[in-house]
N, C-alpha and C. Protein backbone atom coordinates (compact mmCIF):
# COMPACT_ATOMS: atom_id res chain seq x y z
N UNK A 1 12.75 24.65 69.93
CA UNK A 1 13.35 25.89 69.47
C UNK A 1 12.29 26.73 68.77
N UNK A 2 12.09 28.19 68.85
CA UNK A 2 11.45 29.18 68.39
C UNK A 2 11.81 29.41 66.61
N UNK A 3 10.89 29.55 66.33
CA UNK A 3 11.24 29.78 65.11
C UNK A 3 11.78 31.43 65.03
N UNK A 4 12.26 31.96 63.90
CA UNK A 4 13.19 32.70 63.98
C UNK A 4 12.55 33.85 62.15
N UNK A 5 12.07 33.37 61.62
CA UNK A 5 11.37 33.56 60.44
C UNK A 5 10.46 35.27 61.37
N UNK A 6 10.62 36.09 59.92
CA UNK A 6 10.55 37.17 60.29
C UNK A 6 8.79 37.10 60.69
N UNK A 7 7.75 36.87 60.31
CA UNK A 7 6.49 36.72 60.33
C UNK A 7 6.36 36.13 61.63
N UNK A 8 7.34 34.86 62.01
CA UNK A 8 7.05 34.64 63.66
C UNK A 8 7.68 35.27 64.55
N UNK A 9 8.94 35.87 64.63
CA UNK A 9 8.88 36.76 65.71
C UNK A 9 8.48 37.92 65.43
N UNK A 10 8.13 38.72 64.46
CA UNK A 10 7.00 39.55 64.57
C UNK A 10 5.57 39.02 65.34
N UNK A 11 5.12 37.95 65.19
CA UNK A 11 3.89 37.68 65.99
C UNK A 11 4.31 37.68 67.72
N UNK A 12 6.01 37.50 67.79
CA UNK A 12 5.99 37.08 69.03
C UNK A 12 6.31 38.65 69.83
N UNK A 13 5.96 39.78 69.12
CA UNK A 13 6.70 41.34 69.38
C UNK A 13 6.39 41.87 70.61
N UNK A 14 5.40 41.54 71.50
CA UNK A 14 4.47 41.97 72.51
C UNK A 14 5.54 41.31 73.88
N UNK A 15 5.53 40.33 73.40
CA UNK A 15 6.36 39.26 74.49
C UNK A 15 7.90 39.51 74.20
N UNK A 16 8.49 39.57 73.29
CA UNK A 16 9.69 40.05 73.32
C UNK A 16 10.24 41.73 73.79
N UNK A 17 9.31 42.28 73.53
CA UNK A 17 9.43 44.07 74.06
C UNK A 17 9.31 43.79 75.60
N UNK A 18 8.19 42.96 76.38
CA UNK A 18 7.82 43.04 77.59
C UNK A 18 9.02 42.15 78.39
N UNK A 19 10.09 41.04 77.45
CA UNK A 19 11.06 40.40 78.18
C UNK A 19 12.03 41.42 78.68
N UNK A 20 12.17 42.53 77.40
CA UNK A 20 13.56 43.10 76.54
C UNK A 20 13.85 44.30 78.27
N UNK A 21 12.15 44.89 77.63
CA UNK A 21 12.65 46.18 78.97
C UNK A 21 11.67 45.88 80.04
N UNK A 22 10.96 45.49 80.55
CA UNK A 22 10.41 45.08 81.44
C UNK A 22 8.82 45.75 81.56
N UNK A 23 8.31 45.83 80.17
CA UNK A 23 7.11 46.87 80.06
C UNK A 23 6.22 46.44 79.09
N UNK A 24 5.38 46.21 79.69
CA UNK A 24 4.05 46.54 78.85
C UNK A 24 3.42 47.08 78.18
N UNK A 25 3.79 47.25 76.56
CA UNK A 25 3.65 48.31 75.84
C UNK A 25 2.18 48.44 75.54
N UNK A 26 1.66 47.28 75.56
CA UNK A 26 -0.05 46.92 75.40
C UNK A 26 -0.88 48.20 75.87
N UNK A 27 -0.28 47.92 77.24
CA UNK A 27 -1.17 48.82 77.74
C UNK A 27 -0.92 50.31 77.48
N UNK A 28 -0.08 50.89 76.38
CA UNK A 28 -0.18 52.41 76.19
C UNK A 28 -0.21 52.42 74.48
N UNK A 29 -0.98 51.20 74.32
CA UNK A 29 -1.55 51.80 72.51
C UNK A 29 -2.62 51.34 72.58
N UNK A 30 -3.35 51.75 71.83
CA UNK A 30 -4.46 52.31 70.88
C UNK A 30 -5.27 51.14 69.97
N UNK A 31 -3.69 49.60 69.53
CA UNK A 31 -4.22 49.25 68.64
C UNK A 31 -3.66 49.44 67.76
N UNK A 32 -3.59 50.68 67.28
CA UNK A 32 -3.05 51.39 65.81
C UNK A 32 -1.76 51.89 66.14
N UNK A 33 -1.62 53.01 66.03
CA UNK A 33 -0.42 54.02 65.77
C UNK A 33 -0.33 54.66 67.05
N UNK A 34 -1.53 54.98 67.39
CA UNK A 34 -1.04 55.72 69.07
C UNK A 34 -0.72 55.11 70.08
N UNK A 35 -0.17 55.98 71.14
CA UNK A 35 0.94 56.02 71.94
C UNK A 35 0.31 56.99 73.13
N UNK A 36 0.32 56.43 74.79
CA UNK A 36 0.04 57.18 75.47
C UNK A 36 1.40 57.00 76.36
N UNK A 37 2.39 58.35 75.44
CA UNK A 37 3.79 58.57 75.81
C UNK A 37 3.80 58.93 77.50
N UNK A 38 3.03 59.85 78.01
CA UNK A 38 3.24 60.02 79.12
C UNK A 38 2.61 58.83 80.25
N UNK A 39 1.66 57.93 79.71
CA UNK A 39 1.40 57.05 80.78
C UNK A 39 2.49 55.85 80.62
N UNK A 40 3.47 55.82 79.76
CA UNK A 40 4.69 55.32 79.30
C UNK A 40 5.27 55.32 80.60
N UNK A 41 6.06 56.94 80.36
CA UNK A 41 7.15 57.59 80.57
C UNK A 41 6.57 57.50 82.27
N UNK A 42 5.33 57.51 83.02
CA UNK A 42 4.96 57.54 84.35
C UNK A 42 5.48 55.87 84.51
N UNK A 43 4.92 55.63 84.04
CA UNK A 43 5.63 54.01 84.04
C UNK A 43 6.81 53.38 84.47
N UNK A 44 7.78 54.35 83.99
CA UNK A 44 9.33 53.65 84.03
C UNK A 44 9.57 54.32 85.63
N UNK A 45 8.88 55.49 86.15
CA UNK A 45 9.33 55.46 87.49
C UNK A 45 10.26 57.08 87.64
N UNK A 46 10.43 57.57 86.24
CA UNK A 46 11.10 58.36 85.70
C UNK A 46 10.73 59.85 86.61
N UNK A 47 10.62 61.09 86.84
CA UNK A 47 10.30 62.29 86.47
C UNK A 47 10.33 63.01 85.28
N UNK A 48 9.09 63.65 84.87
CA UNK A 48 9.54 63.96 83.66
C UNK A 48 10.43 64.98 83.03
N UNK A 49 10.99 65.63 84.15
CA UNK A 49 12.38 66.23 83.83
C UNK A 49 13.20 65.89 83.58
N UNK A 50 13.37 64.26 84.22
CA UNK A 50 14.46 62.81 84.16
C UNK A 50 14.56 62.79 82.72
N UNK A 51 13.62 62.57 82.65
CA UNK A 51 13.43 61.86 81.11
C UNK A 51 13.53 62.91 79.93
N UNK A 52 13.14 63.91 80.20
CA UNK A 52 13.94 65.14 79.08
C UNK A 52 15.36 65.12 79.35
N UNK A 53 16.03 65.22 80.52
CA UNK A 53 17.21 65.46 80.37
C UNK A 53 17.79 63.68 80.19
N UNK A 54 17.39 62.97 80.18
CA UNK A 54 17.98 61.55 79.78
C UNK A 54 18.19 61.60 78.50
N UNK A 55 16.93 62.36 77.56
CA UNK A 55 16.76 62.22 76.24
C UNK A 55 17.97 63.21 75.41
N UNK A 56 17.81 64.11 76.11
CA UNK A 56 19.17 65.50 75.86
C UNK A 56 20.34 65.09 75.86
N UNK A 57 20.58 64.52 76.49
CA UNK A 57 21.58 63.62 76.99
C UNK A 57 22.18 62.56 76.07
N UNK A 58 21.24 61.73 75.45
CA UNK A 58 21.28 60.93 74.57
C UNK A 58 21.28 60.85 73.21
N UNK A 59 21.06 63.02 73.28
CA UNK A 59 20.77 63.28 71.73
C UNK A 59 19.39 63.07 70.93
N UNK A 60 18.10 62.68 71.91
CA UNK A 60 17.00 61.98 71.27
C UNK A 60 16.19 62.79 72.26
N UNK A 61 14.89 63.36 71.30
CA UNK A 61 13.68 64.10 71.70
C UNK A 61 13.79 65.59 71.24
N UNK A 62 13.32 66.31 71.34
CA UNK A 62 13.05 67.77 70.93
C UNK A 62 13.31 67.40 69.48
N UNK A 63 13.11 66.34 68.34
CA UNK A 63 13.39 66.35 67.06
C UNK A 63 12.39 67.46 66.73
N UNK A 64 12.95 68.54 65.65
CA UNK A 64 11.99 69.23 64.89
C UNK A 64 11.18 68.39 63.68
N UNK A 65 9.74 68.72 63.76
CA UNK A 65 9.14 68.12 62.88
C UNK A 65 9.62 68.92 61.42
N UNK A 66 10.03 68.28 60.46
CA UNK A 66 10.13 68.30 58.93
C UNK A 66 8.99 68.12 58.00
N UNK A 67 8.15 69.13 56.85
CA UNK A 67 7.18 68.58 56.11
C UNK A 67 8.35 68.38 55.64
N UNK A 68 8.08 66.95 54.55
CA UNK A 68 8.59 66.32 53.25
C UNK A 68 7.36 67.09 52.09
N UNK A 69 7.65 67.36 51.37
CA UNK A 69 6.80 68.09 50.72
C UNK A 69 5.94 67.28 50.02
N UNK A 70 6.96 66.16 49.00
CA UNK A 70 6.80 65.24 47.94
C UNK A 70 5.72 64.26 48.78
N UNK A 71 5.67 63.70 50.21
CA UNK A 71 5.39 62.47 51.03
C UNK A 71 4.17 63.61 51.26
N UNK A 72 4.04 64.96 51.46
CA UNK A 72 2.93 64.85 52.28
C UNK A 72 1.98 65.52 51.19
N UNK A 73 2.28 65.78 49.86
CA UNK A 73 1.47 65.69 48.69
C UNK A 73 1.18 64.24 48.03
N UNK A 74 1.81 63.22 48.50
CA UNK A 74 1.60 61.33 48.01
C UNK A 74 0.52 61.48 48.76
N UNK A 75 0.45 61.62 50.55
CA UNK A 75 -0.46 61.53 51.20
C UNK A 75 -1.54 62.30 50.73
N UNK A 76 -1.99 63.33 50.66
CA UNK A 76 -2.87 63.73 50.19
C UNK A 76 -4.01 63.20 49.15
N UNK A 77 -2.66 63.07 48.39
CA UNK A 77 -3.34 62.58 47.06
C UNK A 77 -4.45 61.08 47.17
N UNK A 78 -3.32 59.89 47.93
CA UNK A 78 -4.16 58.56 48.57
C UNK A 78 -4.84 58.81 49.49
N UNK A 79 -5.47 59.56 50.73
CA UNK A 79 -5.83 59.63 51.69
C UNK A 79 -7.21 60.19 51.51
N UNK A 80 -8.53 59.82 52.44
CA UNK A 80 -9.84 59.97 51.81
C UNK A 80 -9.48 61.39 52.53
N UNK A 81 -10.66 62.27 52.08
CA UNK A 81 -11.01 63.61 52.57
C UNK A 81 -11.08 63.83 54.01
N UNK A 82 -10.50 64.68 54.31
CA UNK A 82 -10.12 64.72 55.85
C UNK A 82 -9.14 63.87 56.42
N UNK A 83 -7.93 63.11 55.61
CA UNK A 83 -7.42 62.41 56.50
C UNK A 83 -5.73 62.42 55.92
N UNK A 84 -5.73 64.28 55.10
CA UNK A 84 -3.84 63.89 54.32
C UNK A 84 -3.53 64.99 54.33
N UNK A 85 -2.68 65.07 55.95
CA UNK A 85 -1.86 66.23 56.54
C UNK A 85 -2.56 67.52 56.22
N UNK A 86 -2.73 68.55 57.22
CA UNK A 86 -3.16 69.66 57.29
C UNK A 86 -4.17 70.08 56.26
């Protein structure tokens, strides 16, 4: 039996995403934080009109970006020079 402890299936996240939907998320990050959304979205087989109107549909995508004012003056403040929002 798999352990179940949050630290191991976090280690196991790669293999559980690739059971869950049938994709290889590996191959569209970075490593870090990025995301190569459209070699994603070519991925699933989709058009990308599909997939806007899937998202419309679903209520999810076109979110307007929000500054937080308070979060993106924290950032600033911790973040070396050149690296806290605009």
């Amino acid at each position: 039996m798999r352990e179940t402890d949050y630290a191991s299936v976090l280690a196991r996240r790669d293999e559980i995403l690739q059971a869950s939907t049938g994709i290889d998320y590996r191959r569209y990050t970075d490593g870090g934080v990025g995301l190569d959304y459209e070699g994603l979205m070519r991925a699933t087989g989709y058009d990308p009109d599909d997939v806007r109107r899937i998202q419309r549909d679903r209520g999810v995508g076109g979110t307007p970006m929000l500054e937080l004012g308070h979060i993106t003056e924290l950032v600033r403040r911790h973040s070396p020079p050149g690296y806290g929002a605009r």
